[in-house]
N, C-alpha and C. Protein backbone atom coordinates (compact mmCIF):
# COMPACT_ATOMS: atom_id res chain seq x y z
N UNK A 1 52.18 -43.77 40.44
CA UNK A 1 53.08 -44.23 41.48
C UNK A 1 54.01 -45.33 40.98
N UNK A 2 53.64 -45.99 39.96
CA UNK A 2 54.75 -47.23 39.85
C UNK A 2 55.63 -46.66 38.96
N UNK A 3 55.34 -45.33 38.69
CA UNK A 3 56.63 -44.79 37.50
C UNK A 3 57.63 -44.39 38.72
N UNK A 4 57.79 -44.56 39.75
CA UNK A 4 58.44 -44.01 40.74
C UNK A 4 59.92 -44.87 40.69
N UNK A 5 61.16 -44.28 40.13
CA UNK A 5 61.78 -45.15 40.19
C UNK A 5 62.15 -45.90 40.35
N UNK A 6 62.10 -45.98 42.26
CA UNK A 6 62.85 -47.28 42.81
C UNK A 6 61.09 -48.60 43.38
N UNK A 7 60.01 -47.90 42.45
CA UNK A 7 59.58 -49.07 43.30
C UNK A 7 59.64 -50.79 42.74
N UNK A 8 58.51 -50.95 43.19
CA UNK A 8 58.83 -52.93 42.50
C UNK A 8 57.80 -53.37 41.61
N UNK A 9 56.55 -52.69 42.62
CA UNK A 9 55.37 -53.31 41.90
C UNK A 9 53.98 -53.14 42.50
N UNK A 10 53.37 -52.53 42.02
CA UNK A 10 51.24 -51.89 42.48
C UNK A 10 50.63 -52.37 42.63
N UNK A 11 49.72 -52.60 43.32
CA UNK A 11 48.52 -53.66 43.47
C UNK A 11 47.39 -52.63 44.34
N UNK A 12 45.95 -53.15 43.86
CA UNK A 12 45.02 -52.68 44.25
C UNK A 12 44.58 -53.56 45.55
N UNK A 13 44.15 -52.81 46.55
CA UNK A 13 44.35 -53.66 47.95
C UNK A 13 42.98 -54.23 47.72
N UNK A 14 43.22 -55.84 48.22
CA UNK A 14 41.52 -56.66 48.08
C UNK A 14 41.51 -57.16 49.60
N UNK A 15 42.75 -56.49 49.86
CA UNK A 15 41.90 -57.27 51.56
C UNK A 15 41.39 -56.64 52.61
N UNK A 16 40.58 -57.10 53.23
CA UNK A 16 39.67 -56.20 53.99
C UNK A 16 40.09 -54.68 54.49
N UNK A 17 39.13 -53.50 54.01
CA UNK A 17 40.39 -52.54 54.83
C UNK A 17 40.48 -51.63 53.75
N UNK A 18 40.32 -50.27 53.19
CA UNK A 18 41.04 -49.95 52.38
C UNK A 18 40.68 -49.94 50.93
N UNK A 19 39.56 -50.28 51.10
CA UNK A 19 39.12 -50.35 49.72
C UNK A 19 38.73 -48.98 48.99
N UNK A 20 39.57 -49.25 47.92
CA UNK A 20 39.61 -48.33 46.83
C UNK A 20 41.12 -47.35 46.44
N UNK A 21 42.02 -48.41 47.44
CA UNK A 21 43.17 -47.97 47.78
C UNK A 21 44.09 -48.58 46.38
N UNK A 22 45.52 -47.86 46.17
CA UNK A 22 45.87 -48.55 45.08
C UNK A 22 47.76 -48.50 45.91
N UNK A 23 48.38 -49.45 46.17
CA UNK A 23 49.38 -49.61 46.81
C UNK A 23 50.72 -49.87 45.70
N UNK A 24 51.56 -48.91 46.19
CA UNK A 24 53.04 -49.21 45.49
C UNK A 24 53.77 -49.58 46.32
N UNK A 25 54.86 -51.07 45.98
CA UNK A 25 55.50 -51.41 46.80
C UNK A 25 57.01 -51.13 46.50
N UNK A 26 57.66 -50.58 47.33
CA UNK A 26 59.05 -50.38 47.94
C UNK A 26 59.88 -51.21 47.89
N UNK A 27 61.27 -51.32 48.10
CA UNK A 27 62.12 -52.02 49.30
C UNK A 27 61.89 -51.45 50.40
N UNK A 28 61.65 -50.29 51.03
CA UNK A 28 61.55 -50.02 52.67
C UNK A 28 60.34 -49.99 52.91
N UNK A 29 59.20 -49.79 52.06
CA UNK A 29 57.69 -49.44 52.72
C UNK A 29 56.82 -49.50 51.41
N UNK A 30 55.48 -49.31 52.08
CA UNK A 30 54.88 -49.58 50.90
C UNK A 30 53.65 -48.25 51.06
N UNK A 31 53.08 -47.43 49.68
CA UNK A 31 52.72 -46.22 49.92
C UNK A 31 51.32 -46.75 49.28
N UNK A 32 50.53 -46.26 49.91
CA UNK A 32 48.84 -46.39 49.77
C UNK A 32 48.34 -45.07 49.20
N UNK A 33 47.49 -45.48 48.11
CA UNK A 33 47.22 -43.69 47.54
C UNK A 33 45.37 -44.30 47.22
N UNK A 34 44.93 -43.56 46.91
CA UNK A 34 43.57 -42.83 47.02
C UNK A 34 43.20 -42.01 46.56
N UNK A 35 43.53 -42.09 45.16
CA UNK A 35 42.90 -39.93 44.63
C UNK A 35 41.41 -39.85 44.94
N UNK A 36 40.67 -40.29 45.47
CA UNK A 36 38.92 -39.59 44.88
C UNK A 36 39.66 -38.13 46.70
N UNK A 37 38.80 -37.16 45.92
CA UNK A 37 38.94 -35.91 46.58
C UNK A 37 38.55 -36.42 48.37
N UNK A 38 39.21 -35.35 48.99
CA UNK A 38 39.40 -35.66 50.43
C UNK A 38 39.85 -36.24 51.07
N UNK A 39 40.53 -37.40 50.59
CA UNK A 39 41.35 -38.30 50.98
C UNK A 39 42.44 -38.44 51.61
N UNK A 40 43.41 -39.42 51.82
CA UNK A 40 44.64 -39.50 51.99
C UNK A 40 45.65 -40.38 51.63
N UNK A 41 47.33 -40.08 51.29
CA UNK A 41 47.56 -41.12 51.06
C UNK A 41 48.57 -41.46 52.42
N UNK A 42 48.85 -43.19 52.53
CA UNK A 42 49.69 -43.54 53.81
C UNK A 42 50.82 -44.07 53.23
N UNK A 43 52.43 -43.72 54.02
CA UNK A 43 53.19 -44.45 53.50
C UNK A 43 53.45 -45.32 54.63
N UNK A 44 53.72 -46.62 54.94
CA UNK A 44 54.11 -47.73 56.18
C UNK A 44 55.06 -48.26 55.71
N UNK A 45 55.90 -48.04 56.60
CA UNK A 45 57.50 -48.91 56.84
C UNK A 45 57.46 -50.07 56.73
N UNK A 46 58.19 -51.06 55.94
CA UNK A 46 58.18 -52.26 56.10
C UNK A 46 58.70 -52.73 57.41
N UNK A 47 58.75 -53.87 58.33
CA UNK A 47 59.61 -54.34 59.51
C UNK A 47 61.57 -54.68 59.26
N UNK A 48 61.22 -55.20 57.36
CA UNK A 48 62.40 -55.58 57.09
C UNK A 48 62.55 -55.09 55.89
N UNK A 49 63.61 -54.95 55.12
CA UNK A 49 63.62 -54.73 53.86
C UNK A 49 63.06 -55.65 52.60
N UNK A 50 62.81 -55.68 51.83
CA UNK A 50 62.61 -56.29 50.85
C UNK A 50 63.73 -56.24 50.12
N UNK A 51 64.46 -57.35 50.28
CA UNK A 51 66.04 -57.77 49.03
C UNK A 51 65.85 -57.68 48.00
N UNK A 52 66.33 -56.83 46.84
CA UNK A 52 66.15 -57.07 45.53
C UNK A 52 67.32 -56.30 45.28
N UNK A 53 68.10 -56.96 43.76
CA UNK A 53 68.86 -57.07 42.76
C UNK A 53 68.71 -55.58 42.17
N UNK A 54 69.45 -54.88 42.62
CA UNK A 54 69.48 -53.49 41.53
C UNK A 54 69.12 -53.15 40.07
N UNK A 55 69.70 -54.21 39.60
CA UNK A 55 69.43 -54.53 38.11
C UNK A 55 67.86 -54.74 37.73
N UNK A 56 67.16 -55.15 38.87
CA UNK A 56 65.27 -54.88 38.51
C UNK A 56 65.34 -53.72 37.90
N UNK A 57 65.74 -52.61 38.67
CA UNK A 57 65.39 -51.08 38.52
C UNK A 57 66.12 -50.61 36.99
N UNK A 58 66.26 -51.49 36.60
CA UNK A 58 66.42 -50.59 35.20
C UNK A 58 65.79 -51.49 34.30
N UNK A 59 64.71 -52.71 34.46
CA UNK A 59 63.60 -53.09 33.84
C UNK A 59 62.17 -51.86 34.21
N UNK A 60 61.59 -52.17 32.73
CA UNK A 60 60.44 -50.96 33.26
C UNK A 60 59.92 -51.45 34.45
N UNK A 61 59.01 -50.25 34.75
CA UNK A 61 58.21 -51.32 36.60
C UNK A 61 56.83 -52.14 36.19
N UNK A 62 56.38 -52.06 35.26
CA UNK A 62 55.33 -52.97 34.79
C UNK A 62 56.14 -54.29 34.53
N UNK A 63 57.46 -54.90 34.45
CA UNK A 63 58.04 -56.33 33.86
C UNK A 63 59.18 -56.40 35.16
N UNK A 64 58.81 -55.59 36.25
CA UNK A 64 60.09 -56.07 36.94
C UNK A 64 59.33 -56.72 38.24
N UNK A 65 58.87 -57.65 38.25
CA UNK A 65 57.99 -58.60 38.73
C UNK A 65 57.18 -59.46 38.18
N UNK A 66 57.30 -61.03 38.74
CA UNK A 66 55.67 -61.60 37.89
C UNK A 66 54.52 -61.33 39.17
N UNK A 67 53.42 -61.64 38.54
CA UNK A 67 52.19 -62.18 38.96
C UNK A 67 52.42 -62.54 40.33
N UNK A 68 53.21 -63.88 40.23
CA UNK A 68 53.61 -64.88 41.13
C UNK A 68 54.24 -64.24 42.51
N UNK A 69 55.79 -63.35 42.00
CA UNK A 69 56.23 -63.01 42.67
C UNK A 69 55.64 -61.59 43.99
N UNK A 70 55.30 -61.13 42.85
CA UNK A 70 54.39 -59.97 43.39
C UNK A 70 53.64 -60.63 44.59
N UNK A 71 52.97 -61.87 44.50
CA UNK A 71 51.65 -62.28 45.19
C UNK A 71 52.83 -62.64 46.49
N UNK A 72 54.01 -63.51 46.29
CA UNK A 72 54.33 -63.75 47.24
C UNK A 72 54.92 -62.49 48.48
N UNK A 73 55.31 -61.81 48.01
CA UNK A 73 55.97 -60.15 48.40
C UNK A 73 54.68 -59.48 49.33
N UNK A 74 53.44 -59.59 48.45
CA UNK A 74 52.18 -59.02 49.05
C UNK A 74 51.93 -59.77 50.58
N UNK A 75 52.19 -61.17 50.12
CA UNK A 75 51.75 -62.26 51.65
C UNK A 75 52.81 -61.62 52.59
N UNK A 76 54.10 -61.56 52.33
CA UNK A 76 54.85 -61.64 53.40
C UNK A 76 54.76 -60.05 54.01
N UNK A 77 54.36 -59.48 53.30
CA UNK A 77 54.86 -57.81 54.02
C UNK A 77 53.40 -56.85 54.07
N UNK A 78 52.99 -57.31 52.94
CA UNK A 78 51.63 -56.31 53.04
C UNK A 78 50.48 -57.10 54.01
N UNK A 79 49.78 -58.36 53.77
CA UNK A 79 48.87 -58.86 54.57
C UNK A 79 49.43 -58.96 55.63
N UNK A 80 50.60 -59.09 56.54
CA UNK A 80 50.59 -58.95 58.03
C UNK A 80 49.81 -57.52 58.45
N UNK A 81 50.56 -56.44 57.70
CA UNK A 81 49.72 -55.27 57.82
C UNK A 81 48.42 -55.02 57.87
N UNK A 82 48.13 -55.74 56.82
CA UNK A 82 46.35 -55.06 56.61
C UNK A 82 45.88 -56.14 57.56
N UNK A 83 46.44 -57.31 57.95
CA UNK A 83 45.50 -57.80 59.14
C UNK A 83 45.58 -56.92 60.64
N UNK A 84 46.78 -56.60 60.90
CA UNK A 84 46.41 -55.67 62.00
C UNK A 84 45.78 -54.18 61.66
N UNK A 85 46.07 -53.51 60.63
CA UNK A 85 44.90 -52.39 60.31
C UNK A 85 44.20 -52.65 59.54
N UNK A 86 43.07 -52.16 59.97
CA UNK A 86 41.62 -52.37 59.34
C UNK A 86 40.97 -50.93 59.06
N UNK A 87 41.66 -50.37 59.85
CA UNK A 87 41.23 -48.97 59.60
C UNK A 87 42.54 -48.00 59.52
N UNK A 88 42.10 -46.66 59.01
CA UNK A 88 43.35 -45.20 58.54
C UNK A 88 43.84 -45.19 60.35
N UNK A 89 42.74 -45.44 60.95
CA UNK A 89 43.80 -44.64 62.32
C UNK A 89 44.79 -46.37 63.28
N UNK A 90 44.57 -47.28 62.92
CA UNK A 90 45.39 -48.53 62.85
C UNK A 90 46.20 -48.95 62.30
N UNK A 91 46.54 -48.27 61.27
CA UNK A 91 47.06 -47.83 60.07
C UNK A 91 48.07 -46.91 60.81
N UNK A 92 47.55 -45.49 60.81
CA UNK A 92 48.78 -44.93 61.75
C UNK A 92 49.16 -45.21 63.23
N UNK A 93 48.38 -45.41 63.78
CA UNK A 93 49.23 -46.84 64.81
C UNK A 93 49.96 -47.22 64.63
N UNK A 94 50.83 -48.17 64.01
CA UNK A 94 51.42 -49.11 63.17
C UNK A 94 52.62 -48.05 62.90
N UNK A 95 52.65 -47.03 62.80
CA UNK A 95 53.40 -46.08 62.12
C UNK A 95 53.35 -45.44 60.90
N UNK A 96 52.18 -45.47 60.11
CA UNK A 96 52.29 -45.39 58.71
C UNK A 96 52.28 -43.31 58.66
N UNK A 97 52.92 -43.16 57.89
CA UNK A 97 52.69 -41.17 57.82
C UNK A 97 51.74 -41.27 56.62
N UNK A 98 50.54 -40.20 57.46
CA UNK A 98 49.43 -39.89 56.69
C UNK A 98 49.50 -38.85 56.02
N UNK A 99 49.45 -38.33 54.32
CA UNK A 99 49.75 -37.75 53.77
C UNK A 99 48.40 -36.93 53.06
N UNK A 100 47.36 -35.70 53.84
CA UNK A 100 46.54 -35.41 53.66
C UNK A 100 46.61 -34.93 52.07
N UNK A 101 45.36 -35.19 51.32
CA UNK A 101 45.24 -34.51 49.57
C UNK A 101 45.20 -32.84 50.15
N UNK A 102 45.44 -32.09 50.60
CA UNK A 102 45.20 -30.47 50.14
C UNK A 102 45.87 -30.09 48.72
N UNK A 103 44.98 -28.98 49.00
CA UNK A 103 45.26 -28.84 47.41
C UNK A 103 46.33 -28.28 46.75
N UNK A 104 47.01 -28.02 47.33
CA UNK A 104 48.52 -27.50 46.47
C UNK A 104 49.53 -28.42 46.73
N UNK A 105 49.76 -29.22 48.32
CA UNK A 105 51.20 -29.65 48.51
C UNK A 105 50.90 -31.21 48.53
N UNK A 106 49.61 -31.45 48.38
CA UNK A 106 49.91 -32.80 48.84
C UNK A 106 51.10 -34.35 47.73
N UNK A 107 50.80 -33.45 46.77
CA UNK A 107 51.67 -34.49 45.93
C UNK A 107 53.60 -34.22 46.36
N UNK A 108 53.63 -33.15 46.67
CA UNK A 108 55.05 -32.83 47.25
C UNK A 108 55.17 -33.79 48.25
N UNK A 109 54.56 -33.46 49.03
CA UNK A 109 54.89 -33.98 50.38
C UNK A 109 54.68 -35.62 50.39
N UNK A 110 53.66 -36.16 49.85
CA UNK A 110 53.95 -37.59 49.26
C UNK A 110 55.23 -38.12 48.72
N UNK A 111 55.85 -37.03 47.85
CA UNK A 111 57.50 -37.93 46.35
C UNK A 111 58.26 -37.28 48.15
N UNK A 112 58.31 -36.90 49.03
CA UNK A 112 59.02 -36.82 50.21
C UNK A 112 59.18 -37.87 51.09
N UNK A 113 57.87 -37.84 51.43
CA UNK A 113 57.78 -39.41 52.10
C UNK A 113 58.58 -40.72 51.57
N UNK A 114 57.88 -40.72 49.99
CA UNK A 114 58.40 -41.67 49.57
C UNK A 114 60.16 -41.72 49.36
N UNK A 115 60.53 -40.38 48.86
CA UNK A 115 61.83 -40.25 48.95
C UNK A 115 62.87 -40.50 50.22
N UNK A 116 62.68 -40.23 51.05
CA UNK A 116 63.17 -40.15 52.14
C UNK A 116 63.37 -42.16 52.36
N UNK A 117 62.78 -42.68 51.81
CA UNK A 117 63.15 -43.89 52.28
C UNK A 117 63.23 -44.77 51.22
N UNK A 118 64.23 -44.39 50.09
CA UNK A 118 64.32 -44.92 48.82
C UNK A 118 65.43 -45.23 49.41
């Protein structure tokens, strides 16, 4: 997921909720994935955009963020989220599109989701 062109930067979710989840973050949303079999992945809209400089996107996506920054990006947009969902169906509450693993389309229909709001 972080080879995904336009994103920013991945993080494995540690806050309550979700565990075992591995999150790529956006400018419009941020996409939650999960490979162990049966699963799902969620993509959730951010409320606002995340501003960033075009010119990130043509640093690889492993150096186009620090540590630092990342952490602050996570506070402002991801932990409001994971404090109101705690669970997949609070989660889609919220609005997030749930992107079931079947076995042929689900990776399609995921680079869709995600596409659609690049």
């Amino acid at each position: 997921m972080e080879n995904q062109p336009k994103s920013l930067f991945s993080f494995v979710n540690e806050i309550e909720g979700f565990n075992g989840y591995r999150g790529t973050v956006f400018p419009k949303a941020i996409a939650l994935e999960n490979e162990r079999k049966g699963n799902a992945a969620f993509v959730v809209d951010l409320s606002e955009p995340i501003e960033v400089d075009e010119k990130v996107f043509e640093k690889p996506p492993s150096s186009r963020f620090t540590k630092a920054e990342s952490e602050v990006i996570l506070n402002k947009y991801w932990k409001p989220i994971a404090e109101k969902a705690k669970t997949k169906k609070e989660l889609m509450a919220l609005g997030a599109e749930r992107i079931i693993h079947s076995q042929n389309t689900w990776k399609e229909k995921l680079q869709a989701a995600i596409d659609k709001r690049a």
